[in-house]
N, C-alpha and C. Protein backbone atom coordinates (compact mmCIF):
# COMPACT_ATOMS: atom_id res chain seq x y z
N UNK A 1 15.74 41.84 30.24
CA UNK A 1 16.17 41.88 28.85
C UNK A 1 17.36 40.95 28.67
N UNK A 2 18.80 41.33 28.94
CA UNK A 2 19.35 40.57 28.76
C UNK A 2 20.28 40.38 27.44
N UNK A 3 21.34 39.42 27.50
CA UNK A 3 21.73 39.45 26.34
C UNK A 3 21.94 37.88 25.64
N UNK A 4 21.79 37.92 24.76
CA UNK A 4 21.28 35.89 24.16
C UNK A 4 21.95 35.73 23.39
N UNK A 5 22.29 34.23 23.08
CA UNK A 5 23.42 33.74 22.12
C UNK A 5 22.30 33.79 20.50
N UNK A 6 23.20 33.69 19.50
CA UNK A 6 22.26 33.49 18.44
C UNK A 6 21.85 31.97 18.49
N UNK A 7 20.50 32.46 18.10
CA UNK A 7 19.87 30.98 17.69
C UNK A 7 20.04 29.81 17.19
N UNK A 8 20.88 30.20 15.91
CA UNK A 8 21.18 29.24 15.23
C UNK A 8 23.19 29.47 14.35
N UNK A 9 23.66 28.15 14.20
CA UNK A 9 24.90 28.28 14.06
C UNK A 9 24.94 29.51 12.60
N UNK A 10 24.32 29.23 11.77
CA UNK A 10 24.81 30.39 10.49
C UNK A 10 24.64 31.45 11.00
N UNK A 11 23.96 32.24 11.71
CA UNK A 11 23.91 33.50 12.57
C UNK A 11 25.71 33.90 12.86
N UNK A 12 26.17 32.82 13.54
CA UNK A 12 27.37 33.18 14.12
C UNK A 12 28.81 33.52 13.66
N UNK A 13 29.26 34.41 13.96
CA UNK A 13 30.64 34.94 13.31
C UNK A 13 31.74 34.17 14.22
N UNK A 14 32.71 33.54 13.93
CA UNK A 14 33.74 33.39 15.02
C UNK A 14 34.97 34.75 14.98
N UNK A 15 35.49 34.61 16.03
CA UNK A 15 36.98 35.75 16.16
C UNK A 15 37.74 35.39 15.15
N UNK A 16 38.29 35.78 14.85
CA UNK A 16 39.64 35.28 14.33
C UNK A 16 40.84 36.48 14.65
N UNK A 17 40.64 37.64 15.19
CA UNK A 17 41.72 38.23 15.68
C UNK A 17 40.90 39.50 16.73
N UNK A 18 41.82 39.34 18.12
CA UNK A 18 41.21 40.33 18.96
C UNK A 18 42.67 41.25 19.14
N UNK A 19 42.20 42.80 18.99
CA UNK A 19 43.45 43.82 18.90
C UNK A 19 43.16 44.56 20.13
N UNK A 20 44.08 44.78 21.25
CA UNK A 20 43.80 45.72 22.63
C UNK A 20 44.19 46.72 22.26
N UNK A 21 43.55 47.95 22.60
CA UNK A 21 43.74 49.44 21.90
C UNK A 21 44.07 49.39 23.63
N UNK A 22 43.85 51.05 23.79
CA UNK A 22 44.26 52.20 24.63
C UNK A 22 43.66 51.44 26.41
N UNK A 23 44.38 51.32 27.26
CA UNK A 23 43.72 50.69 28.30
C UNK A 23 43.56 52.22 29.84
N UNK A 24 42.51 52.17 30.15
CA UNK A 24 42.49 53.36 30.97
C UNK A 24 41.64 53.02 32.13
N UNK A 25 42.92 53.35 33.04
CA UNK A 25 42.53 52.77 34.58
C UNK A 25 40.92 53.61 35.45
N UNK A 26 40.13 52.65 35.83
CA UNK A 26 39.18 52.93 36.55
C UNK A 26 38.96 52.63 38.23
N UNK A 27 37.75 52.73 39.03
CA UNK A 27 38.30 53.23 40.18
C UNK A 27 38.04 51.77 40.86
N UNK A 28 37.55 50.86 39.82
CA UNK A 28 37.51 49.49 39.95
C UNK A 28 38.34 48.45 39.30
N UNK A 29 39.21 48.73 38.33
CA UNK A 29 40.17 48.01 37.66
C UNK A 29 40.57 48.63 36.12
N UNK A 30 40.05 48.48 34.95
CA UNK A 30 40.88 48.76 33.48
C UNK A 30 39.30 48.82 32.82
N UNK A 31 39.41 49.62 31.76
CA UNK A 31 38.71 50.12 30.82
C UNK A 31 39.61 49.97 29.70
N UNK A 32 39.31 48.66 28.64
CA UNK A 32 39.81 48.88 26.85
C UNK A 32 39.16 49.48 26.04
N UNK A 33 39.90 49.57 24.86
CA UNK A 33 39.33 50.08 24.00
C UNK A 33 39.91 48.78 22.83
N UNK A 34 38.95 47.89 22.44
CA UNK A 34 39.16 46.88 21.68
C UNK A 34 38.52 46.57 20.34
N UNK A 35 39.58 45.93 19.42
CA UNK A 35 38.56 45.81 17.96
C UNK A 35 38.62 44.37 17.61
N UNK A 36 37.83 43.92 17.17
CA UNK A 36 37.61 42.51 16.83
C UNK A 36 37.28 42.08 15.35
N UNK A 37 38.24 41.05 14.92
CA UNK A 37 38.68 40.80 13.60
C UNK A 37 37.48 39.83 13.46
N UNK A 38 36.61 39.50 12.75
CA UNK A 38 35.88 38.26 12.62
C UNK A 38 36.30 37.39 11.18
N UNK A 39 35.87 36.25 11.30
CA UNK A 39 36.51 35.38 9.97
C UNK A 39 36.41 35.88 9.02
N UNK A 40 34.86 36.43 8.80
CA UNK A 40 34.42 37.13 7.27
C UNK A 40 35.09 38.60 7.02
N UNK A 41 36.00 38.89 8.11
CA UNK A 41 36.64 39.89 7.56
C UNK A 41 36.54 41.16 7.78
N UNK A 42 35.03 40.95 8.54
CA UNK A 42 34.46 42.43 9.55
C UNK A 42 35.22 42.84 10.40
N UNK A 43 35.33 43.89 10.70
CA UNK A 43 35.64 44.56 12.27
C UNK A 43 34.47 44.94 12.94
N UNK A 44 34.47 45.09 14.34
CA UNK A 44 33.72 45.73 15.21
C UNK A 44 34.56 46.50 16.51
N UNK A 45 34.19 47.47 16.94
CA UNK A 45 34.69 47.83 18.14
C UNK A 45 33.89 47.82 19.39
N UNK A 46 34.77 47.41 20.10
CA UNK A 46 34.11 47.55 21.65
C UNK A 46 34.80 48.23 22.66
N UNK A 47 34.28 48.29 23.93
CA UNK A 47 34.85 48.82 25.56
C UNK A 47 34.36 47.58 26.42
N UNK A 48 35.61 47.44 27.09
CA UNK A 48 35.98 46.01 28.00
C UNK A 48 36.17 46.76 28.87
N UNK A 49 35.06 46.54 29.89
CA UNK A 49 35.55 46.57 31.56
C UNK A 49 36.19 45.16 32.45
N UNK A 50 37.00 45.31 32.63
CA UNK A 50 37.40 44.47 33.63
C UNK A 50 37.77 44.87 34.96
N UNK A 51 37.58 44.26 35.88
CA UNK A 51 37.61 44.77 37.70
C UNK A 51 38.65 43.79 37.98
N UNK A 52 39.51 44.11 39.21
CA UNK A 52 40.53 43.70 39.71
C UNK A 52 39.54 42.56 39.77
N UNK A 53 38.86 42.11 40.59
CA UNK A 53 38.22 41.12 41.46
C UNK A 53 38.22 39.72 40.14
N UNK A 54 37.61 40.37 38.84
CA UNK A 54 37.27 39.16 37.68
C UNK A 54 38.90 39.01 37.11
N UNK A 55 39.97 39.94 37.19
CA UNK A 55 41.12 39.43 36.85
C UNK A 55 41.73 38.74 37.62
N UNK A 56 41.92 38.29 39.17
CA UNK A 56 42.05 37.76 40.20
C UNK A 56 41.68 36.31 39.73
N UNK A 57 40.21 36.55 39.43
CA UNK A 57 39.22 35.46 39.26
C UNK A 57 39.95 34.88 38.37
N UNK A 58 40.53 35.11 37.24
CA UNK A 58 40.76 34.00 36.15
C UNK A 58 42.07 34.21 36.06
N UNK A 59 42.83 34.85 36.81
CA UNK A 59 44.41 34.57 36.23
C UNK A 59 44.80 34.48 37.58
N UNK A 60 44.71 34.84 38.54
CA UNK A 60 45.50 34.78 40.10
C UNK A 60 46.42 35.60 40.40
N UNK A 61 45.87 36.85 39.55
CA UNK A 61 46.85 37.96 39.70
C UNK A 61 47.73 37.78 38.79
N UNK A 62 48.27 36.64 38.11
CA UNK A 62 49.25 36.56 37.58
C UNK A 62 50.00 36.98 35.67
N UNK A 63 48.65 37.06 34.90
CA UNK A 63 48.51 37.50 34.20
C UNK A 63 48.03 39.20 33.47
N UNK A 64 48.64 39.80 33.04
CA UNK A 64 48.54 41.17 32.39
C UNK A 64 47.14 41.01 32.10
N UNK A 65 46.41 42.50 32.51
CA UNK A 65 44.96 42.73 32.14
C UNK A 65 44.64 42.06 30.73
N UNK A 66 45.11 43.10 29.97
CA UNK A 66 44.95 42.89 28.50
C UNK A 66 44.84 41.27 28.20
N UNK A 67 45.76 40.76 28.72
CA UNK A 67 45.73 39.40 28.15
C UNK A 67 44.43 38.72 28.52
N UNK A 68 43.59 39.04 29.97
CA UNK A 68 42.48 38.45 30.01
C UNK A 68 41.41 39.38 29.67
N UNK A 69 41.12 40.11 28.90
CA UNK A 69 40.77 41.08 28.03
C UNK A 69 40.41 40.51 26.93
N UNK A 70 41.43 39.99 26.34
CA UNK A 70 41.62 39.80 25.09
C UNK A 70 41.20 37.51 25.10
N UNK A 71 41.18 37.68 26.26
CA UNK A 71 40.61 35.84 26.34
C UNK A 71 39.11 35.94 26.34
N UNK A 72 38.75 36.76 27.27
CA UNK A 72 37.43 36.60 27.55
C UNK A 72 36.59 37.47 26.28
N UNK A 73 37.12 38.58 25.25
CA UNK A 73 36.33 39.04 24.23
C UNK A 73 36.47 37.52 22.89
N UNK A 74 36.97 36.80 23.14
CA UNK A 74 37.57 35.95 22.27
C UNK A 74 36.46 34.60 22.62
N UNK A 75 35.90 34.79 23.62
CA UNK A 75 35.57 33.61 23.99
C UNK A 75 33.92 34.08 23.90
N UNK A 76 33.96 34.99 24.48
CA UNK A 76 31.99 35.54 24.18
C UNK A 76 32.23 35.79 23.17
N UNK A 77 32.93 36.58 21.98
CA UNK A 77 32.86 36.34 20.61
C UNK A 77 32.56 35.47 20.15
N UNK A 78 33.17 33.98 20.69
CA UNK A 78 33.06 32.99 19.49
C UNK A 78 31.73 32.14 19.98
N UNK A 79 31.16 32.73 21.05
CA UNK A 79 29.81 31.50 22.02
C UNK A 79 29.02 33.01 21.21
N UNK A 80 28.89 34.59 21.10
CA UNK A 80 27.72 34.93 21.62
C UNK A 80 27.24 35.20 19.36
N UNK A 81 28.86 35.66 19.00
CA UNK A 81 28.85 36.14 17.76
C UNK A 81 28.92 37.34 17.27
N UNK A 82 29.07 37.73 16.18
CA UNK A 82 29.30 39.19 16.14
C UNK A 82 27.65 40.23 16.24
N UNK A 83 26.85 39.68 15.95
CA UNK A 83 25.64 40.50 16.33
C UNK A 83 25.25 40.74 17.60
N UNK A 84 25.75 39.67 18.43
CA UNK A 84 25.29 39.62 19.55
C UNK A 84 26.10 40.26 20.78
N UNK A 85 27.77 40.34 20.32
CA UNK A 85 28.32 40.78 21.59
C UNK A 85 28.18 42.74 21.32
N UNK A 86 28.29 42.75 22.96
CA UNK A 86 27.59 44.28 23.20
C UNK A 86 28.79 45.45 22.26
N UNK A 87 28.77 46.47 21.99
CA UNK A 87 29.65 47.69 21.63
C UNK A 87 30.44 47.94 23.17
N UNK A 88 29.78 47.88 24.30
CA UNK A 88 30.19 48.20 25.53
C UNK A 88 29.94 47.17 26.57
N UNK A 89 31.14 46.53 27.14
CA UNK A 89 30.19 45.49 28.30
C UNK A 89 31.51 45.24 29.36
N UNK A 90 30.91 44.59 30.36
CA UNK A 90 32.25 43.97 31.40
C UNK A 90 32.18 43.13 31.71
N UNK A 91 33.45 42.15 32.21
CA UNK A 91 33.67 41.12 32.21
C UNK A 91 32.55 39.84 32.96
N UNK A 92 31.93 40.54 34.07
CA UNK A 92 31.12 40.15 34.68
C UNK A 92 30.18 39.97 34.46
N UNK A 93 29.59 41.15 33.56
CA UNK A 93 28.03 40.77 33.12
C UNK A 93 28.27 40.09 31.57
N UNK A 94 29.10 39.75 30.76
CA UNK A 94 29.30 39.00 30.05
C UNK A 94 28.93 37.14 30.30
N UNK A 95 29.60 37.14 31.73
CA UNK A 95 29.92 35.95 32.31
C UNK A 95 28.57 35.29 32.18
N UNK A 96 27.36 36.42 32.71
CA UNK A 96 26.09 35.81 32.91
C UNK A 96 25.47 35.35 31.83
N UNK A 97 25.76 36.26 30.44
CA UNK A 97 25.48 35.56 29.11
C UNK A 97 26.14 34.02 28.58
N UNK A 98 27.22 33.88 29.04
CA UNK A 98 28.06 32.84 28.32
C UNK A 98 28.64 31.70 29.65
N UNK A 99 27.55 30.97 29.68
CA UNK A 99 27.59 30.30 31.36
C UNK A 99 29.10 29.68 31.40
N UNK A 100 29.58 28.98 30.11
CA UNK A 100 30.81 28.39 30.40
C UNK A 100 31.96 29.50 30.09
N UNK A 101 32.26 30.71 30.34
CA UNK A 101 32.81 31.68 30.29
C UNK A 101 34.60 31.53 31.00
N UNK A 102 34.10 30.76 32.05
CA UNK A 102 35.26 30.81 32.92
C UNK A 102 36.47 29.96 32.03
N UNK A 103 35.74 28.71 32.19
CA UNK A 103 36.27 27.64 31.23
C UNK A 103 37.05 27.93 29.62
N UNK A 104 36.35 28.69 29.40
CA UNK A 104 36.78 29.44 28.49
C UNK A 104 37.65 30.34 28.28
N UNK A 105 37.82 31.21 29.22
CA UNK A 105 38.86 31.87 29.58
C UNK A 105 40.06 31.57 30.05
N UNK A 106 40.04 30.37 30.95
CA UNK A 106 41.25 29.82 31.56
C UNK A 106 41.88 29.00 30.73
């Protein structure tokens, strides 16, 4: 199944503001609770998993969860759109939807 970018550009919503709610530690790294502003003015909410291992991966340890939280919902937001990104997802299996993800994030 899987998860797919929209087809075509009018489909797509961009971010225009990502808000980090409540962050709650798991036995693999952080669980958010995040809402996402889109241009037209919508909100949506989601849950961001992130694992030590994918925060490693894109900051070098050196950056606060949240902050790569809040890069990487910002970045599959603006590649996948607002229909398309999940209510619930993690950083990793995001990655596989949005091949230039990393790039994006960093």
């Amino acid at each position: 199944m899987g998860i797919r970018p929209p087809q075509s550009e009018s489909v797509r919503r961009r971010v225009a503001a990502v808000e980090i709610g409540e962050e709650t530690e798991t036995d693999h790294g952080w669980s958010y609770a995040v809402r996402v502003v889109w241009m037209d003015d919508t909100e949506t909410e989601h849950t961001v998993l992130l694992s030590w291992h994918d925060h490693d991966h894109w900051s070098g340890g050196t950056a606060a969860p949240e902050r790569i939280v809040s890069r990487v919902v910002r970045a599959a937001g603006d590649a996948l759109g607002r229909e398309t990104l999940p209510a619930k997802f993690d950083a990793a299996t995001i990655r596989r939807a949005v091949p230039d993800l990393d790039q994006r994030v960093r």
